[in-house]
Protein backbone atom coordinates (compact mmCIF):
# COMPACT_ATOMS: atom_id res chain seq x y z
CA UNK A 1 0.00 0.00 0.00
CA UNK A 2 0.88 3.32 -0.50
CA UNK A 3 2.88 3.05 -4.09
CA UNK A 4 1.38 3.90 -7.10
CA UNK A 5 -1.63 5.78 -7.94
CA UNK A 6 -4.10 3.63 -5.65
CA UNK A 7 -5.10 4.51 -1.83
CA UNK A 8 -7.24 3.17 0.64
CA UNK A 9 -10.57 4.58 0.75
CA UNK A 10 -11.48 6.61 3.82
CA UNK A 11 -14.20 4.27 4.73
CA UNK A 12 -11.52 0.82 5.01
CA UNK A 13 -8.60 2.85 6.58
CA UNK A 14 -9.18 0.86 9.62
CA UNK A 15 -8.54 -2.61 8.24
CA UNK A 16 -5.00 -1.36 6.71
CA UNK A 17 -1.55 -3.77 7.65
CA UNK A 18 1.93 -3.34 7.05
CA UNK A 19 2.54 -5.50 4.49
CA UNK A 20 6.02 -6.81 6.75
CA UNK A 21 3.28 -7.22 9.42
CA UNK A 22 1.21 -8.99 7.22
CA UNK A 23 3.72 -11.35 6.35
CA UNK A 24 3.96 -11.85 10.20
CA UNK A 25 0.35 -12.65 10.87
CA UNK A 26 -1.02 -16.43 10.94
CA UNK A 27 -4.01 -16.81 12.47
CA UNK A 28 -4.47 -13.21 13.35
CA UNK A 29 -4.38 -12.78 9.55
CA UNK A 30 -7.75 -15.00 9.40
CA UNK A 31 -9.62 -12.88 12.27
CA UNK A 32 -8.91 -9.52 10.43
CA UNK A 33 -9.97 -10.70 7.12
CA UNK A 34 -13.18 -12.51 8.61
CA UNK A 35 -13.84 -9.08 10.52
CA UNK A 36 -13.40 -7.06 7.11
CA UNK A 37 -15.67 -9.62 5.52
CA UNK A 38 -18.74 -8.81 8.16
CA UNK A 39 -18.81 -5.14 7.64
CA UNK A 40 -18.87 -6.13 4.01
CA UNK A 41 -22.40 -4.44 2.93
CA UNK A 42 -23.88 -6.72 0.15
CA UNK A 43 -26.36 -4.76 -2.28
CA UNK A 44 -28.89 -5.93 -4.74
CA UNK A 45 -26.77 -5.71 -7.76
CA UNK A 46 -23.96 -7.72 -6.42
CA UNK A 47 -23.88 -11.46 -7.52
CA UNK A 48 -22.98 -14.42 -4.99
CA UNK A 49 -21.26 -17.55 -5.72
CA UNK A 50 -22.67 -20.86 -5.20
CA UNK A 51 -20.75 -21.48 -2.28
CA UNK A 52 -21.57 -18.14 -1.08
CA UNK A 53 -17.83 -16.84 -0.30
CA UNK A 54 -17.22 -14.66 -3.06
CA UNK A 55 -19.56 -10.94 -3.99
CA UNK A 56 -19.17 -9.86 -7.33
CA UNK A 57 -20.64 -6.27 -8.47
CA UNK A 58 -23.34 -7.22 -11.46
CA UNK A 59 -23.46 -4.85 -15.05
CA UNK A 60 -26.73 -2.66 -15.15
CA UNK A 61 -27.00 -5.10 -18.97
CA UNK A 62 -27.57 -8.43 -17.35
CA UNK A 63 -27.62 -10.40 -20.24
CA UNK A 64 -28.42 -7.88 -22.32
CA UNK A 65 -25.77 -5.46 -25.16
CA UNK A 66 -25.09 -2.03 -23.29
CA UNK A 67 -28.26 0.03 -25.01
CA UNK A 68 -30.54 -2.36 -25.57
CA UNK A 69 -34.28 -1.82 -23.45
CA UNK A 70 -36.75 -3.88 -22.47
CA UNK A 71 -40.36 -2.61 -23.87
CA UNK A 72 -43.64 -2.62 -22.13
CA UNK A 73 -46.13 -5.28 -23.66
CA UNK A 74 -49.01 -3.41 -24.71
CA UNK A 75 -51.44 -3.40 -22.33
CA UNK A 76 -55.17 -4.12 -22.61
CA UNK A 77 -56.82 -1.87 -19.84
CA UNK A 78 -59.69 -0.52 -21.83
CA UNK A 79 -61.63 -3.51 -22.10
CA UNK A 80 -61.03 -4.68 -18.36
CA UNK A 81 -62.52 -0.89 -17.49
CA UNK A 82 -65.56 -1.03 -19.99
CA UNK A 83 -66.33 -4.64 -18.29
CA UNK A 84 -65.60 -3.33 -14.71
CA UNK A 85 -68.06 -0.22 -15.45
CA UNK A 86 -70.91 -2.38 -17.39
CA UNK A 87 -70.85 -4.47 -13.95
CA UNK A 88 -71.26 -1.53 -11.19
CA UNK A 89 -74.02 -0.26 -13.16
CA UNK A 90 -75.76 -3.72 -13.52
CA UNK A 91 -75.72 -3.85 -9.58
CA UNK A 92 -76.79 -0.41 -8.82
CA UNK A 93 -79.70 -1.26 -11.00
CA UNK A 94 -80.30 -4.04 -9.73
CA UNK A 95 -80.08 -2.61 -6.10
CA UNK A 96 -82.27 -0.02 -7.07
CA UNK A 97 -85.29 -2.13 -8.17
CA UNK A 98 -85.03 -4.37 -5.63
CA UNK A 99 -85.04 -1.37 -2.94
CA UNK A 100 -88.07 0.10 -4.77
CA UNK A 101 -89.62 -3.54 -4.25
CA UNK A 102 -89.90 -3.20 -0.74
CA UNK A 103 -87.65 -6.23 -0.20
CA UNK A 104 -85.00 -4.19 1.32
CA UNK A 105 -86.25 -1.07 3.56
């Protein structure tokens, strides 16, 4: 760490090591990557393995070329709302003559 072009980011400077100290570490060296591992946050557009050791961030594409996009089907809401509106009337009518019956005071 520290050569080159790359740093830490701000919000992992805690888990940094020496890399002599590293080289000293044995089972220490398991504890502090198993406690960098829990504060790993997994999101929705990561992928898991099958074992479920390894997180890998997903493309936006999934399957898909870069620009390609997915098109609504066409929907078919008129006739479901001409059906839905032929049906409250039929029962308001229907309501109504039976209230003017007398059957339902």
């Amino acid at each position: 760490m520290g050569r080159g072009e790359y740093r830490l980011h701000e919000d992992f400077k805690e888990y940094f090591v020496q890399p002599a100290v590293w080289c000293t570490k044995t089972e220490q060296r398991r504890r502090h990557m198993e406690k960098f591992e829990r504060t790993l946050k997994i999101k929705r557009s990561m992928a898991t393995s099958s074992d479920g050791d390894i997180y890998v961030l997903t493309s936006g594409a999934r399957g898909k070329k870069i620009g390609q996009k997915k098109r609504v089907k066409a929907s078919r809401t008129g006739l479901v709302v001409a059906a839905a509106a032929v049906v409250v009337v039929v029962v308001v009518v229907v309501a109504a003559a039976v209230v003017a019956d007398g059957c339902i005071s």
